[in-house]
N, C-alpha and C. Protein backbone atom coordinates (compact mmCIF):
# COMPACT_ATOMS: atom_id res chain seq x y z
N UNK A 1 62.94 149.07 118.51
CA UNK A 1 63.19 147.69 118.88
C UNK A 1 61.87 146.99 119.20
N UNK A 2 61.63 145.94 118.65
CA UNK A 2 60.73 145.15 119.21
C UNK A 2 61.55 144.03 119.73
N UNK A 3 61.16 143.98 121.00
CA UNK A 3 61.96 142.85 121.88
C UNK A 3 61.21 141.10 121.83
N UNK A 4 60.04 141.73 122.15
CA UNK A 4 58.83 140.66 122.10
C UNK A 4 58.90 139.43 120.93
N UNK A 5 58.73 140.74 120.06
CA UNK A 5 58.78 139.75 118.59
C UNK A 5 59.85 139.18 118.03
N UNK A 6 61.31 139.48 118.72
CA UNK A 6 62.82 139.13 118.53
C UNK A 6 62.54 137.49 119.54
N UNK A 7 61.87 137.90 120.70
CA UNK A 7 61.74 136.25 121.39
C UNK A 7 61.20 135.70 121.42
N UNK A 8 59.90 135.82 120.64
CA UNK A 8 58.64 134.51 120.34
C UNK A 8 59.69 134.50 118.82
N UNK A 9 60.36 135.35 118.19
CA UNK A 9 60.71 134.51 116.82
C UNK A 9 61.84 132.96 117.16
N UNK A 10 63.13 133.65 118.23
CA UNK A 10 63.99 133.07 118.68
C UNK A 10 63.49 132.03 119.48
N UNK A 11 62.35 132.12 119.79
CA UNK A 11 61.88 130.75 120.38
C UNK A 11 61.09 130.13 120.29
N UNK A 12 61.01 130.21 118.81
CA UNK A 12 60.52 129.10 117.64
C UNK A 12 61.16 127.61 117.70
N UNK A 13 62.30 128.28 118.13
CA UNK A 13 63.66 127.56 118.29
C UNK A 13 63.97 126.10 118.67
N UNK A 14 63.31 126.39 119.99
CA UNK A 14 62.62 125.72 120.85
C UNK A 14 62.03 124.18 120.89
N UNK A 15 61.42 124.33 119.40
CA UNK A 15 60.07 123.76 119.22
C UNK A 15 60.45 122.80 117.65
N UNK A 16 61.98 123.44 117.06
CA UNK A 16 61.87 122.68 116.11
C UNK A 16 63.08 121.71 115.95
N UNK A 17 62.56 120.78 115.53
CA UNK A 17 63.72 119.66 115.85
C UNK A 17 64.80 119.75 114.74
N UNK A 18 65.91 119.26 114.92
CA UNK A 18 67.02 119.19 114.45
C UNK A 18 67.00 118.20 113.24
N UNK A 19 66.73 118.54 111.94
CA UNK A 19 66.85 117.87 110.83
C UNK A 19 67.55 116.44 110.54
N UNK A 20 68.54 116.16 110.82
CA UNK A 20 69.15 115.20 110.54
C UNK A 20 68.58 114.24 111.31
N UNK A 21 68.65 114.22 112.51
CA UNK A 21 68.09 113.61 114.01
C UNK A 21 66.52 112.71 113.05
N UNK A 22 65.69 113.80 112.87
CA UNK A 22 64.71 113.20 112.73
C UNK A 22 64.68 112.48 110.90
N UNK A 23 64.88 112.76 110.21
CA UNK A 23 65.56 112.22 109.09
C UNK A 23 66.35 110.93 109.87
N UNK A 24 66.95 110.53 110.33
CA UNK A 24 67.78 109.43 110.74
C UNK A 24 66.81 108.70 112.03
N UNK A 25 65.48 109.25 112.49
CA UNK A 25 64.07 108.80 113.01
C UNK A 25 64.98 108.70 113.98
N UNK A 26 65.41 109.42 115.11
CA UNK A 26 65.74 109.38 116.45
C UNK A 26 65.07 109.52 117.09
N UNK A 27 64.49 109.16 117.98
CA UNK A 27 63.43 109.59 118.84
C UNK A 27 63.40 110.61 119.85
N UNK A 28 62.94 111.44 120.08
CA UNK A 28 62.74 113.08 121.42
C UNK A 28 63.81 113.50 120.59
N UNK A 29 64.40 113.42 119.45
CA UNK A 29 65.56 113.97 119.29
C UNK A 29 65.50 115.52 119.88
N UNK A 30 66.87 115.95 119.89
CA UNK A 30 67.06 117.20 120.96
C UNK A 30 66.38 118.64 119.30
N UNK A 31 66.42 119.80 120.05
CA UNK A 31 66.00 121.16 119.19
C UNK A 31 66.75 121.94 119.00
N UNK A 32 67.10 122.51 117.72
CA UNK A 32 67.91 123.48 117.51
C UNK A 32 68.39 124.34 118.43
N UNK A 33 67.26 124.81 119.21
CA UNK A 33 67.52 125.67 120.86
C UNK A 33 68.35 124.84 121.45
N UNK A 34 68.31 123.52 121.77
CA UNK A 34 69.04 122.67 122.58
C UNK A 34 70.47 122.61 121.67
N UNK A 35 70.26 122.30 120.59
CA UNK A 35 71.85 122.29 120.10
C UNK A 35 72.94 123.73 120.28
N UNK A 36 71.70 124.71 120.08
CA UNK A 36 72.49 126.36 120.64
C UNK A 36 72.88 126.48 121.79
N UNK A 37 71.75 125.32 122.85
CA UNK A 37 72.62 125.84 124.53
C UNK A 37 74.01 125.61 124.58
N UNK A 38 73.65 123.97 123.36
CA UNK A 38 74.98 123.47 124.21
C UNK A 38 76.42 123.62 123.82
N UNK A 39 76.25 124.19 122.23
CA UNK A 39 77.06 124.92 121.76
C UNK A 39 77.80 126.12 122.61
N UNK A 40 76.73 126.97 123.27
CA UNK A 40 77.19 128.29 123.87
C UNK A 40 78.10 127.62 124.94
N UNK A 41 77.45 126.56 125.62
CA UNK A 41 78.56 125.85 126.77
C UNK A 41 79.88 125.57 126.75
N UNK A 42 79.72 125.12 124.99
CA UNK A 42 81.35 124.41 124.66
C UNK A 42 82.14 125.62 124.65
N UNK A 43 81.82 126.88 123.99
CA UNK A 43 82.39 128.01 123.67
C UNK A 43 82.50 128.30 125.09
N UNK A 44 81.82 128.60 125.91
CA UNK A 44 82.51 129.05 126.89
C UNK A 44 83.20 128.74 128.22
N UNK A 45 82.70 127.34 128.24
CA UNK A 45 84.14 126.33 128.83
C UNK A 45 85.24 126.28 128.05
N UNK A 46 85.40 125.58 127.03
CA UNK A 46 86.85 125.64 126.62
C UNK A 46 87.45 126.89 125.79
N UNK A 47 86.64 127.85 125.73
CA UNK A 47 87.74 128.96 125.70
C UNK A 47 87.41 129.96 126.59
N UNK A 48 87.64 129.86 128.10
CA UNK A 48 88.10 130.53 128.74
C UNK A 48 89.25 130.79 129.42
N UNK A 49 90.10 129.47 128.87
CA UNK A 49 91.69 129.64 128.85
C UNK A 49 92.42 130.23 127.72
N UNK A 50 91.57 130.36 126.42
CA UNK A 50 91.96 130.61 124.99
C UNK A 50 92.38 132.35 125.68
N UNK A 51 93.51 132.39 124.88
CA UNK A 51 93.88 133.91 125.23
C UNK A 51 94.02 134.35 123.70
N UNK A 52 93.50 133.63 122.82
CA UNK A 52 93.57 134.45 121.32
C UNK A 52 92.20 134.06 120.43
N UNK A 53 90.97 134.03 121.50
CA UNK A 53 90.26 134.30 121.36
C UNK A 53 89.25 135.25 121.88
N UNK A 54 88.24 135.66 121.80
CA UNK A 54 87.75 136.46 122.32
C UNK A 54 85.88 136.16 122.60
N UNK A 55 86.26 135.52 124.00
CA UNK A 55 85.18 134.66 124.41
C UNK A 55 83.55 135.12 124.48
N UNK A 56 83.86 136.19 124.89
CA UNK A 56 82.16 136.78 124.98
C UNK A 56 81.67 136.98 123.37
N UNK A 57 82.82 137.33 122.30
CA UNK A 57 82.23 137.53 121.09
C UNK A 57 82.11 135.81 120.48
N UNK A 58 82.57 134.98 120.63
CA UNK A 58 82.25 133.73 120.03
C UNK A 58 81.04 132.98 120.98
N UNK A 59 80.86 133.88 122.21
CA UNK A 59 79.80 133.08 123.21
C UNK A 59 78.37 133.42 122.11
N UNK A 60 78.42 134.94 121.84
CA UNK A 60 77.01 135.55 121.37
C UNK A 60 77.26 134.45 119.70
N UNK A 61 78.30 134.35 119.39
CA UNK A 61 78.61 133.68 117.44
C UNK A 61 77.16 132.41 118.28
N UNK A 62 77.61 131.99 118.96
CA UNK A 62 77.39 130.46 119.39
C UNK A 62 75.63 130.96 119.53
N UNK A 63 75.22 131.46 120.12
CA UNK A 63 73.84 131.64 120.33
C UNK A 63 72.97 131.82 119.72
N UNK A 64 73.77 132.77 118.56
CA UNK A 64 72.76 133.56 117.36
C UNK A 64 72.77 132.59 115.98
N UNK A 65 73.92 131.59 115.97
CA UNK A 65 74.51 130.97 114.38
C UNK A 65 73.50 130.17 113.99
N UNK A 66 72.34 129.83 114.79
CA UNK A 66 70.88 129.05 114.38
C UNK A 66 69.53 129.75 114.16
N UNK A 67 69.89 131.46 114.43
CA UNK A 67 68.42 131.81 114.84
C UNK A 67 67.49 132.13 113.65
N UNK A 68 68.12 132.08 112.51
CA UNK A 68 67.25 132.48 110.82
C UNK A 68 66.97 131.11 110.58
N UNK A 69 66.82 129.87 111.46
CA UNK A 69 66.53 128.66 111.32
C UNK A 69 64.62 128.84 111.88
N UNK A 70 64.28 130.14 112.54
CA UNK A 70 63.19 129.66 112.81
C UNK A 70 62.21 130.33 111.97
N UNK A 71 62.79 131.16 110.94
CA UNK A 71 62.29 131.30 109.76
C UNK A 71 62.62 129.99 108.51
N UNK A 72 63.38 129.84 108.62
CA UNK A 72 63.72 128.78 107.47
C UNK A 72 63.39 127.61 107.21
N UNK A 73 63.52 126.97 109.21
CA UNK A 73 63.39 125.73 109.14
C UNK A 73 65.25 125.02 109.16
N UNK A 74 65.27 123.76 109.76
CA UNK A 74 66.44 123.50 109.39
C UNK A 74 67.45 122.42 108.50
N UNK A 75 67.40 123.33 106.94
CA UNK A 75 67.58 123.08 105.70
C UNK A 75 68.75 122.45 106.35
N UNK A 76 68.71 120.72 105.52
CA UNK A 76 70.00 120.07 105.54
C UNK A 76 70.49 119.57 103.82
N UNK A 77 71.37 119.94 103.46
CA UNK A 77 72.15 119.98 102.04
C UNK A 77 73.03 118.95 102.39
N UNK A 78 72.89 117.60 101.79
CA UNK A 78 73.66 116.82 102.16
C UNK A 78 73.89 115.69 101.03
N UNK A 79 74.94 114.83 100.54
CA UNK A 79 75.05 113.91 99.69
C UNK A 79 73.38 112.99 99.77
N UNK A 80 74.43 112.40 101.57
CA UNK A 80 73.19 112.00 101.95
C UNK A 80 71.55 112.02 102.19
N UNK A 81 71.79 112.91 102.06
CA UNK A 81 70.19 112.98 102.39
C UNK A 81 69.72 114.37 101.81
N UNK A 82 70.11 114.76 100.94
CA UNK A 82 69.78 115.73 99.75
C UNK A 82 69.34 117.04 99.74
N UNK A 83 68.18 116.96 100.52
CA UNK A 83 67.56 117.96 101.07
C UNK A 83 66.26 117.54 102.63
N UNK A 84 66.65 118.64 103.86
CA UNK A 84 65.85 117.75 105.14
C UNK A 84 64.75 118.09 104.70
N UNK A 85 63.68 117.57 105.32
CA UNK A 85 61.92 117.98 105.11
C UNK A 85 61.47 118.39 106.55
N UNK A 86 62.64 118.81 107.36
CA UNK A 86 61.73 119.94 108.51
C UNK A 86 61.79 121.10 108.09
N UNK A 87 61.49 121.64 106.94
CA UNK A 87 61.70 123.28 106.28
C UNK A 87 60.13 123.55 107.32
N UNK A 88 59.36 124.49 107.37
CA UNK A 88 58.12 124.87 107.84
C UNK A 88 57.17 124.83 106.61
N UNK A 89 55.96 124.21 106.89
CA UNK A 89 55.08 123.37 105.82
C UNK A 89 55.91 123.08 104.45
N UNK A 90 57.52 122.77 104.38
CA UNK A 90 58.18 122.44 103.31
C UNK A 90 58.39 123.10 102.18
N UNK A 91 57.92 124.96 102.63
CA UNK A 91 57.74 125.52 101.53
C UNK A 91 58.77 126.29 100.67
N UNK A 92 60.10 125.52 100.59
CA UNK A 92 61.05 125.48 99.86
C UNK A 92 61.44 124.02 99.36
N UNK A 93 62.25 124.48 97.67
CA UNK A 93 62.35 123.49 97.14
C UNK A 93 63.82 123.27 97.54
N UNK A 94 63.98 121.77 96.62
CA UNK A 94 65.75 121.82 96.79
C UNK A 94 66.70 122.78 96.62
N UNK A 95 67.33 123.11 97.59
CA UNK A 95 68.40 124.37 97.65
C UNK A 95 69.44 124.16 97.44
N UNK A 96 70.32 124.90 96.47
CA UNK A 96 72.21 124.68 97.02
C UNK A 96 72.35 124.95 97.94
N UNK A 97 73.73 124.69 98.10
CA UNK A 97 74.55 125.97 99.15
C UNK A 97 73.82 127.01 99.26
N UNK A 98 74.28 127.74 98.32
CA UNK A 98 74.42 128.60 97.71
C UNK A 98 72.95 129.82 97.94
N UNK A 99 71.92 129.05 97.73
CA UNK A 99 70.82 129.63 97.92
C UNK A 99 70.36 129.25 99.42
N UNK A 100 70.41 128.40 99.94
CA UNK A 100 70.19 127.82 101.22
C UNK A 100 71.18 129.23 102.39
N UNK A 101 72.10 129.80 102.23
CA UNK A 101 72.91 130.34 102.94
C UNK A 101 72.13 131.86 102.73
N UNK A 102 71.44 132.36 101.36
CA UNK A 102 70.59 133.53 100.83
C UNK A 102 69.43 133.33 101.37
N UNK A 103 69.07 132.76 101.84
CA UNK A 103 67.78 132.38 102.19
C UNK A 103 67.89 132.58 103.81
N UNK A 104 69.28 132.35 104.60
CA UNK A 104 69.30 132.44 105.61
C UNK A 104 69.72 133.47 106.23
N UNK A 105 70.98 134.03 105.44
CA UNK A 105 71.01 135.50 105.40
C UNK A 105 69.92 136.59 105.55
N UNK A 106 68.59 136.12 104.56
CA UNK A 106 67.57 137.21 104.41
C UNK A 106 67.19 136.89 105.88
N UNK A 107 66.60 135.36 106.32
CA UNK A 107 66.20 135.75 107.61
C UNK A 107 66.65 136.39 108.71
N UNK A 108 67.98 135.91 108.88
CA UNK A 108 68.41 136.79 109.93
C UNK A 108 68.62 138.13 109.99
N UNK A 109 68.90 138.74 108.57
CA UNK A 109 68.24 140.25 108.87
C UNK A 109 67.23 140.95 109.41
N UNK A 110 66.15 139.90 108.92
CA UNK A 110 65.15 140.61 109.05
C UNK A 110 65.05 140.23 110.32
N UNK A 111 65.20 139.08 111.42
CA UNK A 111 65.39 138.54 112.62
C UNK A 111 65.94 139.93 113.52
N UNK A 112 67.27 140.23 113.02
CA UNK A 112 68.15 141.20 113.61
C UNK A 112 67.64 142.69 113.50
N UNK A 113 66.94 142.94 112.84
CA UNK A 113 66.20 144.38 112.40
C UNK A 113 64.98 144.43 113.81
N UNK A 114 64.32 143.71 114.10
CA UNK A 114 63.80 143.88 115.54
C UNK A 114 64.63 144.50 116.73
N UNK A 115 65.83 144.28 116.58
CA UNK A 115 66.87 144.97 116.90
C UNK A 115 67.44 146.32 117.06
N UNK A 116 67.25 146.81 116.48
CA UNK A 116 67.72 148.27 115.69
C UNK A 116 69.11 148.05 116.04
N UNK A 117 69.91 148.65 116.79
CA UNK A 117 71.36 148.59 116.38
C UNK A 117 71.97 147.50 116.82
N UNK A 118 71.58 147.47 118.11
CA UNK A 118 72.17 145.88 119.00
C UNK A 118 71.90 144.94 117.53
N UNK A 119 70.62 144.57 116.93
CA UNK A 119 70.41 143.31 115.63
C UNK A 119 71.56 144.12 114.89
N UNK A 120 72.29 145.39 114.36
CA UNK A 120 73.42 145.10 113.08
C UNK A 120 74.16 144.65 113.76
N UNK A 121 74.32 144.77 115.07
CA UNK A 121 76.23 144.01 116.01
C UNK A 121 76.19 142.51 115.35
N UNK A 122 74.82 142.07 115.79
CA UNK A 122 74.01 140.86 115.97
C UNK A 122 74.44 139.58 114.21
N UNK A 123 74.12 141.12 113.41
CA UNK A 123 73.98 140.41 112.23
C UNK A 123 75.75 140.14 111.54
N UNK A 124 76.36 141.60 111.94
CA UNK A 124 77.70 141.02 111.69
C UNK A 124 78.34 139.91 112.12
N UNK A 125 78.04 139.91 113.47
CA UNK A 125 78.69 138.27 113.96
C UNK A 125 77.89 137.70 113.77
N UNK A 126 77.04 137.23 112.94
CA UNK A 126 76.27 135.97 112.21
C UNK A 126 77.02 136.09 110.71
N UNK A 127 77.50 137.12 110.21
CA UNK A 127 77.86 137.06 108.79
C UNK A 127 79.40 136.54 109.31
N UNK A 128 79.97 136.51 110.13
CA UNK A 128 80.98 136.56 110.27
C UNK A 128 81.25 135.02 111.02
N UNK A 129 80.32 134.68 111.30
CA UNK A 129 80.30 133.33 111.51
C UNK A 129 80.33 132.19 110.38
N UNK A 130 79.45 133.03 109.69
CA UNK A 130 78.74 132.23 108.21
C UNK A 130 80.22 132.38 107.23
N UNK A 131 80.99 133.56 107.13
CA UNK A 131 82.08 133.40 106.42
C UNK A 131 83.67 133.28 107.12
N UNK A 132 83.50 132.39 108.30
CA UNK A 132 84.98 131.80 109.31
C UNK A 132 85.85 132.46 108.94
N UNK A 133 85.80 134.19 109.27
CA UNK A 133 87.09 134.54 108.43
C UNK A 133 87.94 135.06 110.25
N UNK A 134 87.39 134.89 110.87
CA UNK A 134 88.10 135.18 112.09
C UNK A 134 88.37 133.93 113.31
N UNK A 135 88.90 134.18 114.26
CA UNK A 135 90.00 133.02 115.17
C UNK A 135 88.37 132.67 115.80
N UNK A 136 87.65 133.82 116.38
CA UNK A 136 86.68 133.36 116.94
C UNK A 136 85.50 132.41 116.02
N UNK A 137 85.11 132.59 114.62
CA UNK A 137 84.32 132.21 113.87
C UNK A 137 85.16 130.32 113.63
N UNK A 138 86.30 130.47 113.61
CA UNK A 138 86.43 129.25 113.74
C UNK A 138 86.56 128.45 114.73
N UNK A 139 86.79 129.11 115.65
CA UNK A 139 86.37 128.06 116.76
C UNK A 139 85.14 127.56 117.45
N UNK A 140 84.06 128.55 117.08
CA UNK A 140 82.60 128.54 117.14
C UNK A 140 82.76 127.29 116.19
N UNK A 141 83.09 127.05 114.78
CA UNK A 141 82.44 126.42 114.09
C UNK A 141 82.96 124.58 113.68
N UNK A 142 84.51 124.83 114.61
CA UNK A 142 84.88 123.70 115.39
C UNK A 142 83.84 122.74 116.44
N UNK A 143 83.93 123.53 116.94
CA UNK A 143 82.66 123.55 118.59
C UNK A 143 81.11 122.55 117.88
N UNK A 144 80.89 123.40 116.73
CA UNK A 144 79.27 123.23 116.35
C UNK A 144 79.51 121.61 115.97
N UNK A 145 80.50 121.41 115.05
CA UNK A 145 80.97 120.27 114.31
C UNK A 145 80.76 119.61 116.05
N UNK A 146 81.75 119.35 116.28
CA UNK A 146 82.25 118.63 118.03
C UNK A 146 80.87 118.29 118.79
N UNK A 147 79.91 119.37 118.95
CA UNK A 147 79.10 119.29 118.99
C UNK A 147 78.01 118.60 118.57
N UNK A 148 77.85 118.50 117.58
CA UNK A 148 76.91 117.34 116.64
C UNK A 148 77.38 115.83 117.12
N UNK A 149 78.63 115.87 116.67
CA UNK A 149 79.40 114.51 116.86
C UNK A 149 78.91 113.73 118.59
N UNK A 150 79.09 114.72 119.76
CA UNK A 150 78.46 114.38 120.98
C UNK A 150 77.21 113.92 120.95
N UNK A 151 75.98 114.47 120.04
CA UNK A 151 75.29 114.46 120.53
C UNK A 151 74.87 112.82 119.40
N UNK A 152 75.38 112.68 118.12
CA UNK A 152 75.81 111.37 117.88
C UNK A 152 75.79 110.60 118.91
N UNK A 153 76.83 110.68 119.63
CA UNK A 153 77.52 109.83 120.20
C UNK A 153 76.31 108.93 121.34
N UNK A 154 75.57 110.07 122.14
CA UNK A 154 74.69 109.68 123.10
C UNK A 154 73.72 109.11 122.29
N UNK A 155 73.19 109.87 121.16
CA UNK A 155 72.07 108.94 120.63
C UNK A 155 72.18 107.10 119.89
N UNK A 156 73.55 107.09 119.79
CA UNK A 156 74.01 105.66 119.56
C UNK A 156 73.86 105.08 120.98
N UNK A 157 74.20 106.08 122.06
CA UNK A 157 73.91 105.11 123.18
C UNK A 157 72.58 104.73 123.97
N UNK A 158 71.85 105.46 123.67
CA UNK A 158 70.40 106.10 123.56
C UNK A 158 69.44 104.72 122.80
N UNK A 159 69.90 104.83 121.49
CA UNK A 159 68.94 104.49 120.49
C UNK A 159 69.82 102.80 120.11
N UNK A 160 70.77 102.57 120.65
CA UNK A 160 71.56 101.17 120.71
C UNK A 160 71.60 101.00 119.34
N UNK A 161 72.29 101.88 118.25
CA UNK A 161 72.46 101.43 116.88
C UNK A 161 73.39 102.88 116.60
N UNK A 162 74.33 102.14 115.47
CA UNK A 162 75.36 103.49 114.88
C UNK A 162 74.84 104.58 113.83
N UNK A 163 75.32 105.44 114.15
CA UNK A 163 75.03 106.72 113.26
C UNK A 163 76.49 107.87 112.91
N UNK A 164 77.27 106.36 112.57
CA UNK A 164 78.41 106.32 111.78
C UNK A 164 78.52 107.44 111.16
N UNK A 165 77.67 108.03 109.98
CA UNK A 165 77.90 109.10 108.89
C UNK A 165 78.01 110.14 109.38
N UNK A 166 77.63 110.62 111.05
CA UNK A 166 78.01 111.80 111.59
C UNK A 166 79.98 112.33 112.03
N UNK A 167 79.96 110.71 112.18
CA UNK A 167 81.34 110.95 112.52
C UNK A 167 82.49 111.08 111.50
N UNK A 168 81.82 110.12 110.15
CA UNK A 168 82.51 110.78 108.74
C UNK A 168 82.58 111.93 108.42
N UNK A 169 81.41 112.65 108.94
CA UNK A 169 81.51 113.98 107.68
C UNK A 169 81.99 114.83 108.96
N UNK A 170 81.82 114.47 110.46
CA UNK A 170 81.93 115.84 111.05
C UNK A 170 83.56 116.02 112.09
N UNK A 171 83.79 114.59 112.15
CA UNK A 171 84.83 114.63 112.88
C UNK A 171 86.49 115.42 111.69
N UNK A 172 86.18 114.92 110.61
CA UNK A 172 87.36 115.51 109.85
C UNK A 172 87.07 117.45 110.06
N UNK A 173 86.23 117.87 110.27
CA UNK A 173 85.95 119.00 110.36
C UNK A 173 86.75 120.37 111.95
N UNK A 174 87.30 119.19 112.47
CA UNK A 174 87.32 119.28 114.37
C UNK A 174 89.16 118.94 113.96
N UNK A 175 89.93 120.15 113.97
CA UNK A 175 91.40 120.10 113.98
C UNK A 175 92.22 120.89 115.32
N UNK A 176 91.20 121.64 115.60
CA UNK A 176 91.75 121.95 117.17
C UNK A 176 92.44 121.22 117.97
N UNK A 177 93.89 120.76 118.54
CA UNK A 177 94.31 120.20 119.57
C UNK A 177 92.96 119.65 120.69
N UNK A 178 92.96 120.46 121.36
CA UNK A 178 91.85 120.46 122.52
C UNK A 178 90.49 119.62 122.23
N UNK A 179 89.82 120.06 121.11
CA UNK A 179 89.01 119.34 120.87
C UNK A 179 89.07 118.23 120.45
N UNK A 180 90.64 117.83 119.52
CA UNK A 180 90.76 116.71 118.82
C UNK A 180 91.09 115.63 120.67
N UNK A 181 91.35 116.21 121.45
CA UNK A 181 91.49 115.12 122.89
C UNK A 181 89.73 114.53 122.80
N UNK A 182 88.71 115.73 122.91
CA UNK A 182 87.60 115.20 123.07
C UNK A 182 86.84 114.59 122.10
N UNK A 183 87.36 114.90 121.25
CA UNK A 183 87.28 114.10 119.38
C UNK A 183 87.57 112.41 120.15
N UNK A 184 88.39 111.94 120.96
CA UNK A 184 88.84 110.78 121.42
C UNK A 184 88.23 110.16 122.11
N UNK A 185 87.75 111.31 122.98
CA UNK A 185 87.16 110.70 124.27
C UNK A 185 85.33 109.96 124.27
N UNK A 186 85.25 110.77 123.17
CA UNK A 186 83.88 110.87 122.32
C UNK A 186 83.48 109.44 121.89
N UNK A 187 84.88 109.18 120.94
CA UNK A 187 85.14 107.82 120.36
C UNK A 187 84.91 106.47 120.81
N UNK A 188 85.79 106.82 121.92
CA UNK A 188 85.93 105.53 123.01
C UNK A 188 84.81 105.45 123.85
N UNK A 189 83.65 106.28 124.51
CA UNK A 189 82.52 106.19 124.73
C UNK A 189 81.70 105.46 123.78
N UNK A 190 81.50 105.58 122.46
CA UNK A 190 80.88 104.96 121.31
C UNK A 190 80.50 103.45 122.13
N UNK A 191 79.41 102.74 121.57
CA UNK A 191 78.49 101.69 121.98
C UNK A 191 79.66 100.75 120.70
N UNK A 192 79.65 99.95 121.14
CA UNK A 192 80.42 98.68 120.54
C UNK A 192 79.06 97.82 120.43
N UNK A 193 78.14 98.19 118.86
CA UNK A 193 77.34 97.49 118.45
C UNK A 193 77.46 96.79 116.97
């Protein structure tokens, strides 16, 4: 195990800003690290009443589902905005899906291999995040959506102008009861500009 080199990689994190944010020129916009805290928060406030989930394993989904971002950079694949340009010195071209998800895969192996066995636990619930095939992977990935949309929300209130296209693409994403209340509450906060 190298521990050291598992947390200067993971807290790269830290330091790199959130693609879209700055693409859409937000200002201090928040850091991937910051979008992981607050992710881990949502996961483990609102499902600690969930009794058909299984909270400590969607707490770690929530922590780890960004960390091959500080190898990668954080690639945004979007109609809109095609491809982000916070990759690290940009040294990838336009990606699909498809390759964008291979690309992230490789990092987090190799991320999780500092690890020795704790990184394979590590890497399954990142693969298992990446393919929502379980109760916990989707509610992590409810959360992340919900998540974005919040942090929308403040930067419209923040930056006194709409950033509408977050709530197109991310709110249809958020079908949870529970969340769809804060899907509302979210709403009605919104700046009437």
């Amino acid at each position: 195990m190298d521990l050291l080199k598992f947390f200067m990689e993971a807290g790269k994190l830290k330091r790199l800003p959130r693609s879209g944010w700055v693409i859409d020129k937000v200002k201090n916009s928040e850091s991937v690290a910051d979008h992981s805290f607050r992710l881990a928060l949502l996961v483990l406030v609102l499902g600690e009443k969930r009794t058909d989930i299984d909270v400590n394993k969607a707490v770690k989904m929530a922590l780890i589902h960004d960390i091959a971002e500080s190898k990668t950079g954080d690639i945004v694949i979007d109609k809109k905005w095609e491809y982000g340009p916070n990759t690290p010195n940009k040294k990838f071209p336009k990606l699909t899906q498809k390759e964008k998800s291979e690309l992230e895969k490789r990092a987090f192996e190799e991320i999780s291999s500092l690890l020795g066995e704790q990184g394979k636990e590590y890497f399954e619930l990142w693969k298992e995040f990446e393919e929502r095939k379980s109760k916990e992977s989707g509610f992590v990935n409810q959360l992340d959506n919900l998540e974005t949309v919040l942090q929308a929300m403040e930067y419209e209130l923040q930056e006194k102008r709409k950033l509408q296209h977050y709530f197109d693409y991310y709110n249809k994403r958020v079908t949870d009861p529970a969340m769809l209340k804060i899907l509302e509450e979210i709403e009605a906060k919104r700046p009437d500009l």
